[in-house]
N, C-alpha and C. Protein backbone atom coordinates (compact mmCIF):
# COMPACT_ATOMS: atom_id res chain seq x y z
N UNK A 1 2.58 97.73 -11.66
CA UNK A 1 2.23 96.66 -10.75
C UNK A 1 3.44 95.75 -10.57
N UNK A 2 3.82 94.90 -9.48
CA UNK A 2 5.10 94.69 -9.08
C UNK A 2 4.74 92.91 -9.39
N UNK A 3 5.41 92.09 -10.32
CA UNK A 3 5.16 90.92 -10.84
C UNK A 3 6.42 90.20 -10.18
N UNK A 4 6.26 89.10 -8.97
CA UNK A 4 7.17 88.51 -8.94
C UNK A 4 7.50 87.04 -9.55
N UNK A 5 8.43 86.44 -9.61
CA UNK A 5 9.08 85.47 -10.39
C UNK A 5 8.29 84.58 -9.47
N UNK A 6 8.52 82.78 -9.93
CA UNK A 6 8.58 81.71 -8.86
C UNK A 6 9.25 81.46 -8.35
N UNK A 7 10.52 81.91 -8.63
CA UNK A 7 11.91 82.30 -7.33
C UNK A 7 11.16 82.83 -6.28
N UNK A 8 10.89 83.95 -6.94
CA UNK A 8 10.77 84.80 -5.57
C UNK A 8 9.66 84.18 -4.65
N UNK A 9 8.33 83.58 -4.78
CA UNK A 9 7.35 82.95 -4.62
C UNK A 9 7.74 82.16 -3.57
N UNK A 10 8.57 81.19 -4.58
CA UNK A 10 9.26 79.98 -3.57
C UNK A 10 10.09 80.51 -1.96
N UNK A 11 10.58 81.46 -2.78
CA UNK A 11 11.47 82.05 -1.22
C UNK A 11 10.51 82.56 -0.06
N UNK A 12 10.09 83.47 -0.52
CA UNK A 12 9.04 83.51 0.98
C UNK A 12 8.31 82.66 1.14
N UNK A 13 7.94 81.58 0.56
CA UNK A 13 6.99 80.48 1.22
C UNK A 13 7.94 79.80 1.94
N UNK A 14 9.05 79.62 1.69
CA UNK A 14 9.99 78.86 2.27
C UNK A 14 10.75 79.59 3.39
N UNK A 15 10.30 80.82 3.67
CA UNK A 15 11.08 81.84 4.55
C UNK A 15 12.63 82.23 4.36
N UNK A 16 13.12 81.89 3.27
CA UNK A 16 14.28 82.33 2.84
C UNK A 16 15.12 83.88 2.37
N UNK A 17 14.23 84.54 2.38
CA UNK A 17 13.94 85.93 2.20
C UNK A 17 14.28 86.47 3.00
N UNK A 18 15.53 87.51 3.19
CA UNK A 18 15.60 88.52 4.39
C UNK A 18 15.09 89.40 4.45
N UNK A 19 14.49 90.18 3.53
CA UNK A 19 13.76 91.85 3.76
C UNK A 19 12.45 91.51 4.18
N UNK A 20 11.76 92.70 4.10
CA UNK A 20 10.46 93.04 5.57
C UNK A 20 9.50 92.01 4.78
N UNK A 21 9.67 91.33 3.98
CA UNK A 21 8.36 90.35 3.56
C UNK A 21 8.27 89.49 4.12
N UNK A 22 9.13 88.91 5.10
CA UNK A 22 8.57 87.83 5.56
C UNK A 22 8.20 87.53 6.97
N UNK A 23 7.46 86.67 6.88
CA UNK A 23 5.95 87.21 8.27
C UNK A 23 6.83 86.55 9.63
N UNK A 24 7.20 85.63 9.46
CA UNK A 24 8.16 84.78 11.29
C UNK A 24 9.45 84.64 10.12
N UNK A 25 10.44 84.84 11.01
CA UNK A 25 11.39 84.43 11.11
C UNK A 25 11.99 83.05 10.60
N UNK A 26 13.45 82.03 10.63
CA UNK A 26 13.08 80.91 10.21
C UNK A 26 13.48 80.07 11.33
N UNK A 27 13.93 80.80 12.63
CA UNK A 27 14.45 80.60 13.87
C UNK A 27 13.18 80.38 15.06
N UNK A 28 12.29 81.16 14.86
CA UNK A 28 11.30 81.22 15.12
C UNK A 28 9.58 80.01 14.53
N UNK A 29 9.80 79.98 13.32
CA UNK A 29 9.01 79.24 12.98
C UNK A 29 8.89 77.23 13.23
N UNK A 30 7.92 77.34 13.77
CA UNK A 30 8.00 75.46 14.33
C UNK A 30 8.64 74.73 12.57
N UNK A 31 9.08 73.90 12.92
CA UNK A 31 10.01 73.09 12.05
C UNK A 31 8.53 71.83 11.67
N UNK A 32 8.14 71.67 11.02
CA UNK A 32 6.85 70.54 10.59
C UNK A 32 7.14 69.29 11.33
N UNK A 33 8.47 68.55 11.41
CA UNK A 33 8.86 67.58 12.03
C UNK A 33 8.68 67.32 13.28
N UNK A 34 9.09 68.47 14.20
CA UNK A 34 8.80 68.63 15.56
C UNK A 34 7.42 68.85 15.78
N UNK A 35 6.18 68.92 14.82
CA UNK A 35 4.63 68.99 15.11
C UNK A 35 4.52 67.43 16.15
N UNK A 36 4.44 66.24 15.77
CA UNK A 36 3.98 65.30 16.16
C UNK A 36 4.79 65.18 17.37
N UNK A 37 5.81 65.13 17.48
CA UNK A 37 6.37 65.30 18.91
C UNK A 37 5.91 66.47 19.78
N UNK A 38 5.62 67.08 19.74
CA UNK A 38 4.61 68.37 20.05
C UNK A 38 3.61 67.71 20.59
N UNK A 39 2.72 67.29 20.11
CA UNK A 39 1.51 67.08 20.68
C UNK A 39 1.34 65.59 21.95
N UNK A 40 2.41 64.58 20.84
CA UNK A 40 2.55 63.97 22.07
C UNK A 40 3.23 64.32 23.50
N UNK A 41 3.84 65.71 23.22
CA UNK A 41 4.22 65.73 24.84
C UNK A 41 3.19 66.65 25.32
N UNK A 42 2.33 67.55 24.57
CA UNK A 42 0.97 67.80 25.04
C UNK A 42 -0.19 66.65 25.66
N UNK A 43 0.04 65.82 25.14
CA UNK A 43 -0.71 64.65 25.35
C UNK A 43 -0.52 63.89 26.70
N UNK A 44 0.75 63.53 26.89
CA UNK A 44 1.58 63.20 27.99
C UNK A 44 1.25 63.29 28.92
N UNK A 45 1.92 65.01 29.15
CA UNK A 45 1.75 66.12 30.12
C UNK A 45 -0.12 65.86 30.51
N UNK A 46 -0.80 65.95 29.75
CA UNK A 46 -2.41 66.27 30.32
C UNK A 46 -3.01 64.60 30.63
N UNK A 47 -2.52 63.62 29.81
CA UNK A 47 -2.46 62.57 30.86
C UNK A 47 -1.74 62.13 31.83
N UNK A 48 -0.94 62.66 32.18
CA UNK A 48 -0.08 62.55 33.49
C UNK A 48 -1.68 63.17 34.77
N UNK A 49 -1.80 64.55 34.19
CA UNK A 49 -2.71 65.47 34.84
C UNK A 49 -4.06 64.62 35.23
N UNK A 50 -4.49 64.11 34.17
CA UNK A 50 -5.55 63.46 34.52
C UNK A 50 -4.85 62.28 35.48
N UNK A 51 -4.55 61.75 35.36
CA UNK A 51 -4.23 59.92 36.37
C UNK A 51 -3.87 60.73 37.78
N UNK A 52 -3.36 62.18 37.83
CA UNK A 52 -3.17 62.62 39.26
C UNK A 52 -4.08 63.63 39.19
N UNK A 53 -5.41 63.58 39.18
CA UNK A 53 -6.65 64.10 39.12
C UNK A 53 -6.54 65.97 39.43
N UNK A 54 -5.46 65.79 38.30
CA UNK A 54 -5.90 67.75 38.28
C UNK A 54 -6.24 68.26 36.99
N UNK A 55 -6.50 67.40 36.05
CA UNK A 55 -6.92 67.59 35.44
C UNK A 55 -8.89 68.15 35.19
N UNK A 56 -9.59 68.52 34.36
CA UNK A 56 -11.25 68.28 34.08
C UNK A 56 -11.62 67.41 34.26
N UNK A 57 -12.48 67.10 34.88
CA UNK A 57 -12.92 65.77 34.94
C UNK A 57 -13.53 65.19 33.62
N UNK A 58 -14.01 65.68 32.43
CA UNK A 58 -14.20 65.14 31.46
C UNK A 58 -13.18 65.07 30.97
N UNK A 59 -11.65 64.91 31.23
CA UNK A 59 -10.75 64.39 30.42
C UNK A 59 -10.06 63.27 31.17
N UNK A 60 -10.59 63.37 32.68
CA UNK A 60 -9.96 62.42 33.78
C UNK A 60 -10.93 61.24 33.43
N UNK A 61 -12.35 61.24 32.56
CA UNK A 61 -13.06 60.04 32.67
C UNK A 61 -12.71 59.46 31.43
N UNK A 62 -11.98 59.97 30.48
CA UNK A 62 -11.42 59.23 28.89
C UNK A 62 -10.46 58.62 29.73
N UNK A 63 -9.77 58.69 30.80
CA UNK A 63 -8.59 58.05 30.92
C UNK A 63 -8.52 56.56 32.01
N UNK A 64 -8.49 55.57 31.60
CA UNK A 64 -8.84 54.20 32.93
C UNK A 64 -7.50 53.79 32.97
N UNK A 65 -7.15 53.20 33.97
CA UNK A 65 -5.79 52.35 34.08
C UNK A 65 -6.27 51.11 34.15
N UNK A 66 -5.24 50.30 33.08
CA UNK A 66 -5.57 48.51 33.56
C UNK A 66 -5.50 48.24 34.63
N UNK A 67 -5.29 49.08 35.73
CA UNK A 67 -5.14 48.50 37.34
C UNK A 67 -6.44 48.39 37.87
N UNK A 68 -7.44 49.52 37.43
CA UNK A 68 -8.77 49.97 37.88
C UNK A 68 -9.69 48.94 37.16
N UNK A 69 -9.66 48.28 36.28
CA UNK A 69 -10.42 47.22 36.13
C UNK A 69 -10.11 45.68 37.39
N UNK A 70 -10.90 45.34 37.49
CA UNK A 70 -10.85 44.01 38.62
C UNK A 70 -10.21 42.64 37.67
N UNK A 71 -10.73 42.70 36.22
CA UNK A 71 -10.33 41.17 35.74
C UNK A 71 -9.24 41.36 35.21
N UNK A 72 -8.31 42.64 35.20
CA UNK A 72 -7.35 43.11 34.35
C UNK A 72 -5.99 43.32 35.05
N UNK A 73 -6.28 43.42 36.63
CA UNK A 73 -5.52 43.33 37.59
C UNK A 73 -3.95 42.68 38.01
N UNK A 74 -4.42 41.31 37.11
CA UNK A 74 -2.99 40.01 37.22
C UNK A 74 -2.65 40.23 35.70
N UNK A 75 -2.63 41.27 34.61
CA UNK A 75 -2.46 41.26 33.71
C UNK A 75 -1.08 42.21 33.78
N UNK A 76 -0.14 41.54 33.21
CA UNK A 76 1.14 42.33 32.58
C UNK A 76 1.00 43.88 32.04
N UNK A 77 0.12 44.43 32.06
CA UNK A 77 -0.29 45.85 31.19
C UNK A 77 -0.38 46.81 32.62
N UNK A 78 -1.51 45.65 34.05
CA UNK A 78 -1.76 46.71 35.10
C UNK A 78 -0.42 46.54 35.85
N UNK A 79 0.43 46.15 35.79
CA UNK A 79 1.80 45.96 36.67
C UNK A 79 2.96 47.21 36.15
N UNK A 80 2.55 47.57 34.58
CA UNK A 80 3.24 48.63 33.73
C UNK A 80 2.74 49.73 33.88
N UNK A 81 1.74 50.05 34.66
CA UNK A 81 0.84 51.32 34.92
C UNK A 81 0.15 51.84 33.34
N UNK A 82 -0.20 50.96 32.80
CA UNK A 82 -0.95 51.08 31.30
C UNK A 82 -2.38 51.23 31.21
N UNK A 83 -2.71 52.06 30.16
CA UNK A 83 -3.91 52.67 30.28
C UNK A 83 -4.56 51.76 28.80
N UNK A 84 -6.11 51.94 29.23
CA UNK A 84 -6.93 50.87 28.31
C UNK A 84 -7.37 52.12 26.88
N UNK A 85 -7.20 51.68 25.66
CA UNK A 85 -7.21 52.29 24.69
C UNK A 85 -8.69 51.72 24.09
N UNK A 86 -9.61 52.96 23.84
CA UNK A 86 -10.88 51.91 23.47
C UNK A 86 -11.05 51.64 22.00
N UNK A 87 -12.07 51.05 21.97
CA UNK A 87 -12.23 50.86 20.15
C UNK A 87 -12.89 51.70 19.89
N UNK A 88 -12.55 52.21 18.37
CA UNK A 88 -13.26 53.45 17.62
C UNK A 88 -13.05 52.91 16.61
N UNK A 89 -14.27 53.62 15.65
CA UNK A 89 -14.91 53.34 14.63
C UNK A 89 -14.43 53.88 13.64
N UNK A 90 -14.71 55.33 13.56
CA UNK A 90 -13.80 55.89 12.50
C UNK A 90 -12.54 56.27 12.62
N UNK A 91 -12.05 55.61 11.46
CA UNK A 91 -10.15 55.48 11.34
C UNK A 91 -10.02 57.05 10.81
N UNK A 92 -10.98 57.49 10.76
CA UNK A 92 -10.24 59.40 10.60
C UNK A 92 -10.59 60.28 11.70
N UNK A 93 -11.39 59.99 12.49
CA UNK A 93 -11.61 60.79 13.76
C UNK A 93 -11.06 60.14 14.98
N UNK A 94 -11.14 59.03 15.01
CA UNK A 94 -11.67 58.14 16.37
C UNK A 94 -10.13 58.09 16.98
N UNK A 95 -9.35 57.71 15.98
CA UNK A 95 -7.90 57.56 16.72
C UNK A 95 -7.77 59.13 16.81
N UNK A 96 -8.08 60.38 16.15
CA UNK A 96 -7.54 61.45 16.60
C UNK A 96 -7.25 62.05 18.50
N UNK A 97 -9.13 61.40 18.77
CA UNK A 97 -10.01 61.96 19.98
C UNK A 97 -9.15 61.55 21.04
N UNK A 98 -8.76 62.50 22.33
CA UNK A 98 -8.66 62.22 22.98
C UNK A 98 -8.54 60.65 24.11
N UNK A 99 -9.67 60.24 24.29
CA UNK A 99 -9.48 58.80 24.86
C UNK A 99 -9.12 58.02 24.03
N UNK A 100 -8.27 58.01 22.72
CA UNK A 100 -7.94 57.22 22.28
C UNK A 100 -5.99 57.67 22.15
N UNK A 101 -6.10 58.55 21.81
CA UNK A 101 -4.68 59.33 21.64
C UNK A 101 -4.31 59.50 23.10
N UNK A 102 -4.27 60.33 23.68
CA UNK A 102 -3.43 60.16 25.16
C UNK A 102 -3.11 58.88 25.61
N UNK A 103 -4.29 57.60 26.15
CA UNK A 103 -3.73 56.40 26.18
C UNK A 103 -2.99 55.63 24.88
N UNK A 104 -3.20 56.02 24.21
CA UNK A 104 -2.51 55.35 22.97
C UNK A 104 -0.59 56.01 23.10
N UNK A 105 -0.42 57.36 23.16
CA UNK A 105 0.96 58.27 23.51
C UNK A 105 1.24 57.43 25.19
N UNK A 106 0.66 57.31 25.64
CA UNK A 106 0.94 57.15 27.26
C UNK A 106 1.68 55.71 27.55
N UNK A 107 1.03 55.14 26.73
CA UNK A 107 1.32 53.31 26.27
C UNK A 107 2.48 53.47 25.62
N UNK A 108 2.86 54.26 24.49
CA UNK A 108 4.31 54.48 24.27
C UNK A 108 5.57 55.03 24.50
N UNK A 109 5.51 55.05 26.02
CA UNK A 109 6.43 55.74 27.03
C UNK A 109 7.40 55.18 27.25
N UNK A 110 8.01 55.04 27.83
CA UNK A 110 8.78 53.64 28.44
C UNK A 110 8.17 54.11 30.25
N UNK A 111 8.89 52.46 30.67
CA UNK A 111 8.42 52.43 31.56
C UNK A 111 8.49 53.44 32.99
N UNK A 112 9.95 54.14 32.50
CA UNK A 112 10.56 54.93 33.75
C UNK A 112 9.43 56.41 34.25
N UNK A 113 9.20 57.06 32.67
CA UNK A 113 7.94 57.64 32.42
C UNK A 113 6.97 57.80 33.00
N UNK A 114 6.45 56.53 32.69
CA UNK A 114 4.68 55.88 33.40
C UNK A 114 4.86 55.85 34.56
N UNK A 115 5.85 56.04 35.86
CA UNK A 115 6.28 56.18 36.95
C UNK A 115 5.47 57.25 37.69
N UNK A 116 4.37 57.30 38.30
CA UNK A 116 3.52 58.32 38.48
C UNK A 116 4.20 59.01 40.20
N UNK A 117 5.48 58.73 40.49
CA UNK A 117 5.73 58.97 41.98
C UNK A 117 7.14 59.94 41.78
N UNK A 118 7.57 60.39 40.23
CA UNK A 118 8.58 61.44 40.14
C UNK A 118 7.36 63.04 39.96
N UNK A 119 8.42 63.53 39.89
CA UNK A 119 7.67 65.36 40.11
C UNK A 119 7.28 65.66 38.95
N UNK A 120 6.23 66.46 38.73
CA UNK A 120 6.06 66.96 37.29
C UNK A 120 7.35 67.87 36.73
N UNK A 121 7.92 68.40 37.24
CA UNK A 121 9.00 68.94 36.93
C UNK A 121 10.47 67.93 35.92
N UNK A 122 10.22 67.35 36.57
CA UNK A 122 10.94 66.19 35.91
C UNK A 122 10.71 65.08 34.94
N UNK A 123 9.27 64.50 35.41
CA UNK A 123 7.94 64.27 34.34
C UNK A 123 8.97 65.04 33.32
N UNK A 124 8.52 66.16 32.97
CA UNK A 124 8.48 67.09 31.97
C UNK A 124 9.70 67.14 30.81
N UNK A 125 10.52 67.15 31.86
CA UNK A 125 12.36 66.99 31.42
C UNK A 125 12.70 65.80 30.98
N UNK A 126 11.96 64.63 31.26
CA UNK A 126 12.28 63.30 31.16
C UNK A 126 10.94 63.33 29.74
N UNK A 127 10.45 63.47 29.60
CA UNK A 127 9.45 63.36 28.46
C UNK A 127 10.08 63.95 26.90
N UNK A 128 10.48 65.18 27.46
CA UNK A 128 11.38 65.97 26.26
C UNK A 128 12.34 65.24 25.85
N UNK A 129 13.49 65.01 26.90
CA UNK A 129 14.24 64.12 26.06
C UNK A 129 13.79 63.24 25.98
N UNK A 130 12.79 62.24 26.08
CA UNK A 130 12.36 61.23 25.21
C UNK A 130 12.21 60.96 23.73
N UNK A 131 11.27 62.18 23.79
CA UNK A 131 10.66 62.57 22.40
C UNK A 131 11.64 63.28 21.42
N UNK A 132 12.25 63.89 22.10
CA UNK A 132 13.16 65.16 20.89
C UNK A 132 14.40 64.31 20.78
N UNK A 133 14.54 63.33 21.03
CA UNK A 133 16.41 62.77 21.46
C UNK A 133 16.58 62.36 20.04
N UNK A 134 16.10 62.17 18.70
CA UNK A 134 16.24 61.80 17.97
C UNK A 134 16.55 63.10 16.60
N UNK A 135 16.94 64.09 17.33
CA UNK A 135 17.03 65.60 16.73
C UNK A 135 18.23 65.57 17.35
């Protein structure tokens, strides 16, 4: 029976290993760091989608702009094209969910971003380097 060390253990968990044991690559495998930047440009991207209604409509109704409220209108937030983040209850789900995370990522854009009158194409390019510029 073939007993390996915690060397060896460690190495393929760590993908360090060149022969056929190991399952992805280390070129290939997402880097843990780049997860959260990941999702916020998933996030982004599908609130961009929703505010220019091509998105589901059950993901277009998590999303309000401070402009679309009437008393919120002369407020510094609807002039930034900023979206209303609601209150949630549980601090382990609630910030995960959707209407809370997309406007919550969307609010931390800068302003050039939140610019809903450039192309998604560029959207896209301008989001990346946002997020990744620190790599």
């Amino acid at each position: 029976m073939y007993e390996q060390t915690n060397e060896q253990t460690n190495e393929r968990m760590d993908g360090r290993t060149d022969g056929p044991r190991t399952i992805m690559s280390a070129a290939r495998r997402p880097a843990l760091a780049d997860v959260p930047e990941r999702v916020q440009y998933k996030l982004g991207v599908t609130v961009r989608r929703c505010q220019q209604h091509k998105a589901p409509q059950y993901l277009t109704d998590c999303v309000t702009s401070a402009a679309d409220i009437a008393s919120r209108q002369r407020l510094r937030s609807a002039s930034r094209h900023q979206l209303l983040v609601p209150r949630y209850r549980l601090s382990s789900l609630g910030r995960r969910s959707f209407a809370v995370a997309g406007p919550t990522t969307w609010n931390s854009l800068s302003a050039d971003l939140r610019d809903l009158t450039c192309s998604d194409e560029s959207f896209r390019r301008s989001l990346k380097t946002f997020l990744f510029a620190k790599y």
